[in-house]
Protein backbone atom coordinates (compact mmCIF):
# COMPACT_ATOMS: atom_id res chain seq x y z
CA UNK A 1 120.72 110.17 1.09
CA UNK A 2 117.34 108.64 0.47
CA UNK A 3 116.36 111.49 -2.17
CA UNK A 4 120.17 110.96 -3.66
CA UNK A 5 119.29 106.80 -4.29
CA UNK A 6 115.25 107.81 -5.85
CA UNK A 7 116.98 110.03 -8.11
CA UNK A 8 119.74 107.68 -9.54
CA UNK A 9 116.98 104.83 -9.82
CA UNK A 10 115.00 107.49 -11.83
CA UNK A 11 117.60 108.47 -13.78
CA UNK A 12 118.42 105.16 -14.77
CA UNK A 13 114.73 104.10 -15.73
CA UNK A 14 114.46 106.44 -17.63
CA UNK A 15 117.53 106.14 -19.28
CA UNK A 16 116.32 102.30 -20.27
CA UNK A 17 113.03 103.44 -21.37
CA UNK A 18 114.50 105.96 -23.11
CA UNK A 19 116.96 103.59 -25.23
CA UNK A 20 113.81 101.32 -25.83
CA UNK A 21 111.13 103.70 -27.53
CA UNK A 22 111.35 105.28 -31.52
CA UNK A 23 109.34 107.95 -33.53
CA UNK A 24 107.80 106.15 -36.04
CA UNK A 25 105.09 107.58 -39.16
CA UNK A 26 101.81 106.35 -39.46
CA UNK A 27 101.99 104.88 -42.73
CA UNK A 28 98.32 104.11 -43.56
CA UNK A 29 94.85 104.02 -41.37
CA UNK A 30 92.15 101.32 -41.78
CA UNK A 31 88.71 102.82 -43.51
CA UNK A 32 87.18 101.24 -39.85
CA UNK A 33 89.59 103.06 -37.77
CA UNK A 34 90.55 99.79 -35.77
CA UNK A 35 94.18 99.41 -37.29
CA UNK A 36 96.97 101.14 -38.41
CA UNK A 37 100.25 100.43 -40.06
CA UNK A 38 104.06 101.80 -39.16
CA UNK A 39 107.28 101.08 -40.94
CA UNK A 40 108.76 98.80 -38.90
CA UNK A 41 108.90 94.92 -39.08
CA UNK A 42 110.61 91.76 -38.40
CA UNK A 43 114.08 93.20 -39.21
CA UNK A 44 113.36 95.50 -36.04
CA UNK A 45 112.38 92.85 -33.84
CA UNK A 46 108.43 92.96 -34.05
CA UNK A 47 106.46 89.61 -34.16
CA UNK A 48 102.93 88.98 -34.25
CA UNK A 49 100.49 89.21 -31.46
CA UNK A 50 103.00 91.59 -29.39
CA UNK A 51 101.84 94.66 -27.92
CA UNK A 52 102.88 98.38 -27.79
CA UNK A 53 102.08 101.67 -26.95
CA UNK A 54 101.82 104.51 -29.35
CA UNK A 55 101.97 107.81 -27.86
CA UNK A 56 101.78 111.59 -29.67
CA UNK A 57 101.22 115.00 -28.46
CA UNK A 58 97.79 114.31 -26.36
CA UNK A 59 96.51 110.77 -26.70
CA UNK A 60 97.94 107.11 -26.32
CA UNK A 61 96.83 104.09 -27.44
CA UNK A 62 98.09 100.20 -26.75
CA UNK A 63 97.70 98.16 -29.85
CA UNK A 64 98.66 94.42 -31.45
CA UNK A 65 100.52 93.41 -34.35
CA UNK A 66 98.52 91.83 -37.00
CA UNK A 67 99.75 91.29 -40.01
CA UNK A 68 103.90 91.75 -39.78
CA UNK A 69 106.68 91.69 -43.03
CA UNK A 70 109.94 92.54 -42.38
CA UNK A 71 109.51 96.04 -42.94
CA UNK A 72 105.98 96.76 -42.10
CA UNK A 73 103.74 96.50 -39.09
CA UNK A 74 99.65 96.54 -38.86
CA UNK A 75 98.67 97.02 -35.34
CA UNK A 76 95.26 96.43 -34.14
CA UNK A 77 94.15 98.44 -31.04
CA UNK A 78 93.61 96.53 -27.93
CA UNK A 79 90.86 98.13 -26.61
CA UNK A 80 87.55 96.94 -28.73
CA UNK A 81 85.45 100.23 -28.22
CA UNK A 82 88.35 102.59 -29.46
CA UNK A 83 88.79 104.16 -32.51
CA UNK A 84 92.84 104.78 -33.92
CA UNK A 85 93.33 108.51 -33.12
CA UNK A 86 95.96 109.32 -35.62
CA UNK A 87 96.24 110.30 -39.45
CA UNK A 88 98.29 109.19 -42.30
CA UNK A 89 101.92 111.36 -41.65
CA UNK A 90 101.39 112.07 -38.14
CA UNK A 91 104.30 110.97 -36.02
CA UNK A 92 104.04 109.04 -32.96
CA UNK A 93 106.10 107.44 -30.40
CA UNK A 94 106.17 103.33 -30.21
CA UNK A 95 107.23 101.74 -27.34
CA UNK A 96 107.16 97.93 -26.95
CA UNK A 97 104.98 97.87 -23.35
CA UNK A 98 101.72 97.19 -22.04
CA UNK A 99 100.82 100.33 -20.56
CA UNK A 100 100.26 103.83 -21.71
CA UNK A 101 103.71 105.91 -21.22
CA UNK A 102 103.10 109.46 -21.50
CA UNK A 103 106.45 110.36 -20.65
CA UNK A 104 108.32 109.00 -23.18
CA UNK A 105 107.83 111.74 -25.51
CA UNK A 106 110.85 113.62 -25.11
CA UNK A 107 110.09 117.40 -27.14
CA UNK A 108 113.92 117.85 -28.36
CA UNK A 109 113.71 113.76 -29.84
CA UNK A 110 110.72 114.23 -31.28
CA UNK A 111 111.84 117.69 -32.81
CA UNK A 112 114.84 116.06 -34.62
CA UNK A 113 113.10 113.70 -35.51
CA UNK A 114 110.15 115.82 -37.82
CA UNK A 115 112.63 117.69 -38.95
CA UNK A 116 114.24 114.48 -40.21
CA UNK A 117 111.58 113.14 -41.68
CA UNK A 118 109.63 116.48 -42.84
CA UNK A 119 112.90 117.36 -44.67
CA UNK A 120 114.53 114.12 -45.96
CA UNK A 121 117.08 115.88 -48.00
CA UNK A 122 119.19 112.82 -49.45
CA UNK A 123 121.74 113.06 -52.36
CA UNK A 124 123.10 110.76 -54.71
CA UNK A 125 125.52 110.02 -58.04
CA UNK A 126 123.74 108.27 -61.03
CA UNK A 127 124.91 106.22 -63.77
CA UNK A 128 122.82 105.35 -66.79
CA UNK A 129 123.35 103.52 -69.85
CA UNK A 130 120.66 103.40 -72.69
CA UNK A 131 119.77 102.14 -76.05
CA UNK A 132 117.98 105.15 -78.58
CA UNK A 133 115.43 104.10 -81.16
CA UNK A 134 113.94 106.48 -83.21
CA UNK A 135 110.38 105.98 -84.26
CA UNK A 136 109.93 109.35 -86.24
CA UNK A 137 111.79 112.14 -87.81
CA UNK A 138 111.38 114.84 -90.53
CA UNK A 139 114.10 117.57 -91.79
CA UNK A 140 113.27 120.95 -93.06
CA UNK A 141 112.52 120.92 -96.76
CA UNK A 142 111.78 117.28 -96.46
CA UNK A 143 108.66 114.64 -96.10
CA UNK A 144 108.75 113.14 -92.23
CA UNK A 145 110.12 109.97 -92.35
CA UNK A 146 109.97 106.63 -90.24
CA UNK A 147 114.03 106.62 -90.19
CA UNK A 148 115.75 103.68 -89.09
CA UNK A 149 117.71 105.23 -86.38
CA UNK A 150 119.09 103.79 -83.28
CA UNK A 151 121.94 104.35 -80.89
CA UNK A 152 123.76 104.29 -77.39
CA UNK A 153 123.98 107.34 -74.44
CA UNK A 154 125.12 107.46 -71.12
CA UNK A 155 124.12 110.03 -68.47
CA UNK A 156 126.27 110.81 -65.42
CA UNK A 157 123.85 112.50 -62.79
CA UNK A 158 124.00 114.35 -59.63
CA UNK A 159 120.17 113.73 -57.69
CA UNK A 160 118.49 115.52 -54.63
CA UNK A 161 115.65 115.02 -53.04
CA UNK A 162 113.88 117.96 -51.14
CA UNK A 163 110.56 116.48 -50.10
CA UNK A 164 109.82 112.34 -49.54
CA UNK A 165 108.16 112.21 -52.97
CA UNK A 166 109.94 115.25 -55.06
CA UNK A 167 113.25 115.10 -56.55
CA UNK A 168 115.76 117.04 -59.44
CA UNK A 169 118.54 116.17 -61.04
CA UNK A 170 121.14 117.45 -63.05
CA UNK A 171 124.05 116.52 -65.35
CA UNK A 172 125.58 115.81 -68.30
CA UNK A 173 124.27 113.06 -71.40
CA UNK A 174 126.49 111.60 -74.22
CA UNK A 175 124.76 110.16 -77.24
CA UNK A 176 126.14 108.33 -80.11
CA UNK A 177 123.39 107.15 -83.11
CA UNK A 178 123.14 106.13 -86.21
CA UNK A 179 121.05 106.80 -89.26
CA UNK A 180 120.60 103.91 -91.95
CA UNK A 181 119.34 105.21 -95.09
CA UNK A 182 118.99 103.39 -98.59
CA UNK A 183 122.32 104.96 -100.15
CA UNK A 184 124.40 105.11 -96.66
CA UNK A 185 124.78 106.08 -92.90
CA UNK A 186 125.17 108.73 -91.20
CA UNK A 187 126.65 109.24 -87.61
CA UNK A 188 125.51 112.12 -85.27
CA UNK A 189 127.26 112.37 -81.65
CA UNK A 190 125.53 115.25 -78.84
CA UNK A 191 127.37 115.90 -75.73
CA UNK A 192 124.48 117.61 -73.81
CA UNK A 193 123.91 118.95 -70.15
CA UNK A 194 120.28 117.72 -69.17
CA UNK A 195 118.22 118.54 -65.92
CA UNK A 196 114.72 116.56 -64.58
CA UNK A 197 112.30 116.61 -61.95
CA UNK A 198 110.80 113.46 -60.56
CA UNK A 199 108.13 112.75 -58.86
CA UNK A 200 108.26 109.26 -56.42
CA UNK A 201 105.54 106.84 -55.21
CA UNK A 202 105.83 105.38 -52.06
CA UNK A 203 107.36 101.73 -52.02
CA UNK A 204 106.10 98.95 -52.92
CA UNK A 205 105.97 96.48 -49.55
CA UNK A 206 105.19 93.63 -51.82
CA UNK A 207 108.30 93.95 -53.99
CA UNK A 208 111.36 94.45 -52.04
CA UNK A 209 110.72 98.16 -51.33
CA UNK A 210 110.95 99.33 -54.79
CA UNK A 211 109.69 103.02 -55.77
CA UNK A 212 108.09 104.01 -58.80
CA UNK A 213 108.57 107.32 -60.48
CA UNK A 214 107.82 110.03 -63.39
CA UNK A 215 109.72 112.58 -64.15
CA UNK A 216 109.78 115.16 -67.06
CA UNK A 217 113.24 116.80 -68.57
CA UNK A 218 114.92 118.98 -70.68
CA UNK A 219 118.68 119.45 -72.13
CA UNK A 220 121.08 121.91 -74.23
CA UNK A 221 124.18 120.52 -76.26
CA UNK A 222 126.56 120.67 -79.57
CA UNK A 223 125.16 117.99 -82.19
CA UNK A 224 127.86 116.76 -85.07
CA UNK A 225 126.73 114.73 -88.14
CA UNK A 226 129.31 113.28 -89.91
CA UNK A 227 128.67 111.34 -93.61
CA UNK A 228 130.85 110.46 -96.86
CA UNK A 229 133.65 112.84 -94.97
CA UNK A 230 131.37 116.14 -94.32
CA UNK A 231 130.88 117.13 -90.87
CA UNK A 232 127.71 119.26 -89.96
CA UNK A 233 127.46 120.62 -86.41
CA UNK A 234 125.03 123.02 -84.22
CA UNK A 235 123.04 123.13 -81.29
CA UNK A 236 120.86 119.90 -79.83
CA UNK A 237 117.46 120.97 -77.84
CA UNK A 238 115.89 118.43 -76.04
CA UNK A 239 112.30 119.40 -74.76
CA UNK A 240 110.39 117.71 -73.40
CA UNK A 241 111.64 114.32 -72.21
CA UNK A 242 109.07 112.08 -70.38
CA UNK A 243 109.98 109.20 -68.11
CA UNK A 244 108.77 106.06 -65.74
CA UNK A 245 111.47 103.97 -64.32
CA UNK A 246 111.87 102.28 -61.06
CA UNK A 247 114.23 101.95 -58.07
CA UNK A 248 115.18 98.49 -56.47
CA UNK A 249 117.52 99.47 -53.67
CA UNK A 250 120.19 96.88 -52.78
CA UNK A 251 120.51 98.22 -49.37
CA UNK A 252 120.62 102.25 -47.84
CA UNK A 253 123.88 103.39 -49.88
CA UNK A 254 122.94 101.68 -53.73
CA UNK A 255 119.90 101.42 -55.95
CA UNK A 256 119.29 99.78 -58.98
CA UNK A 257 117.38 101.89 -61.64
CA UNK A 258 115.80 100.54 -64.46
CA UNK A 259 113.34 103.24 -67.01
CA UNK A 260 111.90 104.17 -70.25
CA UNK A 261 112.09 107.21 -71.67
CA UNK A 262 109.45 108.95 -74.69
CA UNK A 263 112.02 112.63 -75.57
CA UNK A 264 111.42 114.84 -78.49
CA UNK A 265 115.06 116.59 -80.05
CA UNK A 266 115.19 119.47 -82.43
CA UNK A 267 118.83 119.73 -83.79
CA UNK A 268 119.96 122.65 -85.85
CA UNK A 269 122.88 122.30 -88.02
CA UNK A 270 125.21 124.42 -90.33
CA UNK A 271 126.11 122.80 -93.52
CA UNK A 272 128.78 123.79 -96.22
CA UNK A 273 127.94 127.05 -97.53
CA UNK A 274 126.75 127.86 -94.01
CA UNK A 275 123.13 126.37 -95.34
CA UNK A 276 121.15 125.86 -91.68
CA UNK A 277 119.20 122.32 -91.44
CA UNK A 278 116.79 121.84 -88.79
CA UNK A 279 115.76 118.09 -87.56
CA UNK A 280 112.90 117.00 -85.67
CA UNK A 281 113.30 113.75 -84.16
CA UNK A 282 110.83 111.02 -81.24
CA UNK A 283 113.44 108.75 -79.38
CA UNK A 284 112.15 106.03 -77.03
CA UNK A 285 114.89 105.25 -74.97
CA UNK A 286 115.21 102.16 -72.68
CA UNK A 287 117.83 102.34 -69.68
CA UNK A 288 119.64 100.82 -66.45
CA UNK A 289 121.64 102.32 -63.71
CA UNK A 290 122.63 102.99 -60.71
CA UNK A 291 122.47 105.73 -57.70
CA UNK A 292 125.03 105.80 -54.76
CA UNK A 293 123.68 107.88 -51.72
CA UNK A 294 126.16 110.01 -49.99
């Protein structure tokens, strides 16, 4: 009866402890080795000047929080001679106590939880509207130009993201623009299926957890030029496209996306007489969207 009662007591302990601790990443290590910060903040009930243990595979270590923002934590180790024993990535397990608590480092949790983090595959629907300016252009068997050409696209995107910082996406571009010469206009429209990989910084605590990024692109379509009634049509390359944009995220599910864009076209088109005119065009693209996780 007595060994029945120590075992329900256990099992309930640990059941409370075991609701109360979280894996967390070390985010960043001080050059002296007496702090460390972990992504979690006010929003998760920290506060400044409480303590907690940090626990991974062989070593624990009771700490402070110093500086706390509602996302982010810098803990200071308690004990003055010790040095913090972990590295940028590693994951540990917090626990808001005084004491070291080497059991509360379950193997199966902590498994999930790498392979959450280690492999943060998250997918999402874009929407982007720019404006097109083109700063220079030249056409076989004529002088480059500085054209005065400008228009409107809009991308719809599928995204996925295989690593924390490394990303491709995919989809389809419409582009309507227009080309203001001295005697007339003309109007070219490119339905195009594009493709990029991206590259993301980590976010910035400072600005509301936004995320820089770079990416670099290419894209196949049909091009049609249309002026005074004639209609000219081919194939639309796109190679390379180079962009830096940012993310603002509203919340988990929606972010708002705001980038430029530096992309180099080469259109060839068939005139009357099936005559073949190649164009060489810089765009410099400005844009705003938005990305729905899923």
């Amino acid at each position: 009866m007595r060994f029945l009662l120590l075992t329900l007591v256990s099992l309930v302990l640990t059941s409370s402890w075991a609701q109360a601790y979280e894996m967390q990443v070390v985010q960043a290590v001080s050059s002296s080795k007496r702090s460390f910060v972990t992504r979690n903040g006010k929003r998760h009930g920290i506060q400044a000047q409480m303590t907690a243990s940090f626990v991974s595979d062989d070593v624990a270590v009771i700490a402070k929080a110093l500086t706390v923002t509602s996302e982010f934590t810098q803990w200071e180790l308690v004990n003055q001679e010790g040095t913090v024993p972990f590295e940028v990535g590693d994951i540990i397990t917090y626990h808001p106590a005084q004491e070291y608590l080497w059991s509360l480092n379950p193997s199966e949790a902590r498994r999930r939880y790498v392979e959450e983090v280690r492999s943060p595959v998250r997918q999402s629907w874009i929407t982007k509207v720019a404006s097109t300016r083109g700063l220079t252009e030249s056409t076989s068997e004529a002088a480059a130009t500085s054209a005065s050409r400008g228009g409107v696209a809009v991308d719809a995107l599928y995204e996925r993201q295989w690593t924390r910082h490394f990303a491709w996406d995919g989809g389809i571009r419409y582009e309507r623009e227009t080309l203001n010469l001295a005697g007339g206009s003309l109007t070219t429209q490119r339905l195009m299926a594009i493709a990029d990989l991206l590259y993301y910084f980590e976010p910035l605590e400072f600005f509301y957890e936004s995320r820089f990024f770079i990416s670099v692109g290419a894209g196949w379509g049909q091009s049609s030029t249309q002026a005074d009634g004639i209609i000219q049509s081919g194939n639309a390359f796109l190679l390379p496209s180079a962009k830096l944009g940012v993310c603002l995220p509203f919340n988990k599910q929606w972010d708002f996306i705001a980038e430029g864009a530096f992309e180099t076209l080469r259109v060839r088109e068939r005139l009357e007489g099936n005559v073949e005119q190649n164009t060489t065009q810089s765009n410099l693209r400005l844009g705003l969207g938005l990305r729905r996780f899923f």
